[in-house]
N, C-alpha and C. Protein backbone atom coordinates (compact mmCIF):
# COMPACT_ATOMS: atom_id res chain seq x y z
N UNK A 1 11.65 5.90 0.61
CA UNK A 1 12.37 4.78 1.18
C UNK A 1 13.76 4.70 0.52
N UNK A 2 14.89 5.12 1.28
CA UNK A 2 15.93 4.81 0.75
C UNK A 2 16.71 3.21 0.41
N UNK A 3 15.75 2.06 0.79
CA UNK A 3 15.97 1.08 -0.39
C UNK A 3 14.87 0.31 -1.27
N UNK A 4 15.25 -0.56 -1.77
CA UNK A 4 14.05 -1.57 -2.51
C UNK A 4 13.10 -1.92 -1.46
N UNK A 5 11.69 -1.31 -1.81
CA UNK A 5 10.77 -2.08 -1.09
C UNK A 5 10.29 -3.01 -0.84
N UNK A 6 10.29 -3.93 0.33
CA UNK A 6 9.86 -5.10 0.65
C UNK A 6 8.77 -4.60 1.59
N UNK A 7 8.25 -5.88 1.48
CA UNK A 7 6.82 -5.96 2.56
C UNK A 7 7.49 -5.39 4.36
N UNK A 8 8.32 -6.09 4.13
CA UNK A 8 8.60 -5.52 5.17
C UNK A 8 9.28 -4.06 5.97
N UNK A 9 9.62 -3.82 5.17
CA UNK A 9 10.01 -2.17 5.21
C UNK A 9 8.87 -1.36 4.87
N UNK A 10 7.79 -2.10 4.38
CA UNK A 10 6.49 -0.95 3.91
C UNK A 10 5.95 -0.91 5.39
N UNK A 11 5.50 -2.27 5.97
CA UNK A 11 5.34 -2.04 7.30
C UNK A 11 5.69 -1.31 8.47
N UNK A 12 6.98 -1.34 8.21
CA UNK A 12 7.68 -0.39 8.86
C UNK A 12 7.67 1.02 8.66
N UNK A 13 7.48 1.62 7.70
CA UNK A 13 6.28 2.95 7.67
C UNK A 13 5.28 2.62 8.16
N UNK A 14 4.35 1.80 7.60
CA UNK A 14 3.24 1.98 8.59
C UNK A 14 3.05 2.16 9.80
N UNK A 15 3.83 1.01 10.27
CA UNK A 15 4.09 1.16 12.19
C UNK A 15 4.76 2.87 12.41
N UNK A 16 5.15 3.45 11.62
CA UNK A 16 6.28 4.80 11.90
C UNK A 16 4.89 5.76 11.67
N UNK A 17 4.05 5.58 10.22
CA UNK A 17 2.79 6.94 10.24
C UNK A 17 2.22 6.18 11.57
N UNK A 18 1.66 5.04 12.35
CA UNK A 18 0.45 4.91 13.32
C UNK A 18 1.39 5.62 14.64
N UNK A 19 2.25 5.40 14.59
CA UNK A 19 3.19 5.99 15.94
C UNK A 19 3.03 7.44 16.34
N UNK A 20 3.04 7.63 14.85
CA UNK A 20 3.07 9.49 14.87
C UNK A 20 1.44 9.62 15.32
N UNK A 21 -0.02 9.11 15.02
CA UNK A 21 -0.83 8.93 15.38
C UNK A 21 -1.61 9.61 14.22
N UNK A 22 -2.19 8.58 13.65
CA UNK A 22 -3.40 8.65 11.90
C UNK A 22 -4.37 9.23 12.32
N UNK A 23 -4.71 10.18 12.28
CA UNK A 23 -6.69 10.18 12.32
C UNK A 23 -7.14 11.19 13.19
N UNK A 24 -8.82 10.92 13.72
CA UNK A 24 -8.51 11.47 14.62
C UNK A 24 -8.43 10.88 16.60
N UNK A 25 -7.92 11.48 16.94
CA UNK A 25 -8.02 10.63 18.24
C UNK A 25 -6.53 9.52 18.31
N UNK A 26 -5.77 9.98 17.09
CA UNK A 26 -4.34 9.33 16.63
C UNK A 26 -4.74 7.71 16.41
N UNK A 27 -6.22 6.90 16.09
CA UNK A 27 -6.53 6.00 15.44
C UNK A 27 -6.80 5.83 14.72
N UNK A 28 -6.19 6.08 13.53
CA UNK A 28 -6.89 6.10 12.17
C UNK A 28 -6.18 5.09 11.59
N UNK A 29 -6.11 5.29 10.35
CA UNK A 29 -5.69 3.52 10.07
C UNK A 29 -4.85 4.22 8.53
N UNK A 30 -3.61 3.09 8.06
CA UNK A 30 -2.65 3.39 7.04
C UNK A 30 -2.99 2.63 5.67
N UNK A 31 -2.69 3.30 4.70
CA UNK A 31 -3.21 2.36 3.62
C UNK A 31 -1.53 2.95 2.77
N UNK A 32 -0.64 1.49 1.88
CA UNK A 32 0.46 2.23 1.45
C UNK A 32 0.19 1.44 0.48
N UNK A 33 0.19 1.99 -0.95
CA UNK A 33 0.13 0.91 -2.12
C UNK A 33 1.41 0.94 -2.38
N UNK A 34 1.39 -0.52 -2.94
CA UNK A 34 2.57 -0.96 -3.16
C UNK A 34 2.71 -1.75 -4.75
N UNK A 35 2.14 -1.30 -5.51
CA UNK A 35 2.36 -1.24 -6.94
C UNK A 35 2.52 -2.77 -7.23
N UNK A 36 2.89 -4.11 -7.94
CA UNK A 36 3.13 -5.16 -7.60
C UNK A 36 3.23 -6.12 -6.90
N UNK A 37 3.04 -5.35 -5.30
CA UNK A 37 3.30 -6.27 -4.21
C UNK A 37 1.84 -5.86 -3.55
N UNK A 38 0.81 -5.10 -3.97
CA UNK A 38 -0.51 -4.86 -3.46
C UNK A 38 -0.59 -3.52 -2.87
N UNK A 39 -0.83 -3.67 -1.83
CA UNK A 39 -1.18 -2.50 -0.52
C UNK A 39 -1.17 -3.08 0.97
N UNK A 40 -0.77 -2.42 1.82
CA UNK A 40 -0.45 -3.33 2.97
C UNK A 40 -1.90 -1.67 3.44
N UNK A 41 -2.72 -2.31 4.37
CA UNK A 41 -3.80 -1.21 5.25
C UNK A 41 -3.54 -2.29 6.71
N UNK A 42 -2.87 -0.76 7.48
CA UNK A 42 -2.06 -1.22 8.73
C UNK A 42 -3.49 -0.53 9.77
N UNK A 43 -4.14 -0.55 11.12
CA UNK A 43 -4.63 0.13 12.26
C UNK A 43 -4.19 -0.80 12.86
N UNK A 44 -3.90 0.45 13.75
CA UNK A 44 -2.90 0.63 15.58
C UNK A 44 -3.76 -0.48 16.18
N UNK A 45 -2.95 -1.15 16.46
CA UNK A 45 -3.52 -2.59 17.22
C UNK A 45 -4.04 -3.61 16.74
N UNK A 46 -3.59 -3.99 15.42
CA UNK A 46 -4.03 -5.16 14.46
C UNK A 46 -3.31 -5.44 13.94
N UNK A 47 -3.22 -6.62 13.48
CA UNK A 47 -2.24 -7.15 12.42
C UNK A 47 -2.14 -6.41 11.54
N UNK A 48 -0.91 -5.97 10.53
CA UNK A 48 -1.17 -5.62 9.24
C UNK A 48 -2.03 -6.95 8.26
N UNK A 49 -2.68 -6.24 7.35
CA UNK A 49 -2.64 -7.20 5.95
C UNK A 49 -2.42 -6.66 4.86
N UNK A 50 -2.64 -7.50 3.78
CA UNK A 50 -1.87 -7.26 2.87
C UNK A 50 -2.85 -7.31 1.46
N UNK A 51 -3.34 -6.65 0.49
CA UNK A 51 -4.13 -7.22 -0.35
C UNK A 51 -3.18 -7.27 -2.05
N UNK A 52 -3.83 -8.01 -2.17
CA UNK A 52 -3.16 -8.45 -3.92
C UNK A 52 -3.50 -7.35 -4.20
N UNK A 53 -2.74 -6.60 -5.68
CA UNK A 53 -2.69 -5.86 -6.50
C UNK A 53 -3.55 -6.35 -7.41
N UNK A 54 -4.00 -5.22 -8.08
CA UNK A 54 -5.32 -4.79 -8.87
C UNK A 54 -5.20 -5.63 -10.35
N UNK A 55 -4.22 -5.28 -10.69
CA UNK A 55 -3.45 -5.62 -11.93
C UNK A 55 -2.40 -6.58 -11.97
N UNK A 56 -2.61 -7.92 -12.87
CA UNK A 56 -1.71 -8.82 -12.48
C UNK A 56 -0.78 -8.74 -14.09
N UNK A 57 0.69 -9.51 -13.92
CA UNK A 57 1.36 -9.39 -15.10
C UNK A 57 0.70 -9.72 -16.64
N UNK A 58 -0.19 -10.28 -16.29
CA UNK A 58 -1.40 -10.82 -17.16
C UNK A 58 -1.74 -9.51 -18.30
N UNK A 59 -2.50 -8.88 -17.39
CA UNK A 59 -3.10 -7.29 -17.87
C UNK A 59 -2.66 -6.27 -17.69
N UNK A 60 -1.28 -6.10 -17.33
CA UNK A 60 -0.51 -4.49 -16.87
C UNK A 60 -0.45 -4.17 -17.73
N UNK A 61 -0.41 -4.89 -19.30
CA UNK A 61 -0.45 -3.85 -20.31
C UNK A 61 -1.78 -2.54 -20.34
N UNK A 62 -2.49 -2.73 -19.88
CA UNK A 62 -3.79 -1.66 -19.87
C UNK A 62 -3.08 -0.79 -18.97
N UNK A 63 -2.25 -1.00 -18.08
CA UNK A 63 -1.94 0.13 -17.28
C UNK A 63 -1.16 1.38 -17.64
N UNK A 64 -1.73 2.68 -18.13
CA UNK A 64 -0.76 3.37 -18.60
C UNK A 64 -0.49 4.84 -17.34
N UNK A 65 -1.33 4.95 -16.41
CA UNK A 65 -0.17 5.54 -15.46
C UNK A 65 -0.65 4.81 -13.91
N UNK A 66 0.18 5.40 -12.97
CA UNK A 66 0.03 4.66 -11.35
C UNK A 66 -0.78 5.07 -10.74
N UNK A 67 -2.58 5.65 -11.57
CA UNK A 67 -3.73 5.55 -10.59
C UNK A 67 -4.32 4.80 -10.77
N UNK A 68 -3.64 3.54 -11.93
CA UNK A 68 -4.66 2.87 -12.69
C UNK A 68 -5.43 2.99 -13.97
N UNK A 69 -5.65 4.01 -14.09
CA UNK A 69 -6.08 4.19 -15.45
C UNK A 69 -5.87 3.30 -16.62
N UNK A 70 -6.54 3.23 -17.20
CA UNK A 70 -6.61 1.89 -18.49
C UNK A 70 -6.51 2.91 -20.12
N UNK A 71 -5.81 1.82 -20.70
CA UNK A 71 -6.12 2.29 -22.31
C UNK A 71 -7.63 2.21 -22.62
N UNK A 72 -7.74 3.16 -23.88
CA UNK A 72 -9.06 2.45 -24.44
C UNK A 72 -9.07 1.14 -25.27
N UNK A 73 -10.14 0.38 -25.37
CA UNK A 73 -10.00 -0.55 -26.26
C UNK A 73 -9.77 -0.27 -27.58
């Protein structure tokens, strides 16, 4: 994405991968994480939604890379 991601420009991939057609039968459905702002999981003919992120500013210290992975205690 050539700018700062907003919810709304993530959508806008999504609507751009379902166009091109996900899956098989071109219905498959989009999942884009979005690191701080959650994950938006888009299928062709539904609303997007949107889910909270895993990790809140609370506990990101455990986060030491972007699959999630945790320190040890």
């Amino acid at each position: 994405m050539p700018k700062v991601p907003t919810k709304e420009l993530v959508e806008e991939a999504c609507r751009r991968f379902l166009d091109m057609g996900v899956g098989p039968d071109g219905q498959g459905s989009v999942v884009i994480r979005c690191g701080p702002m959650g994950a938006c999981i888009a299928v062709k003919g539904s609303a997007y939604s949107w889910i909270d992120p895993y990790w809140t500013s609370e506990n990101s210290g455990k986060v030491v890379d972007v699959t999630g992975n945790h320190s040890s205690p």
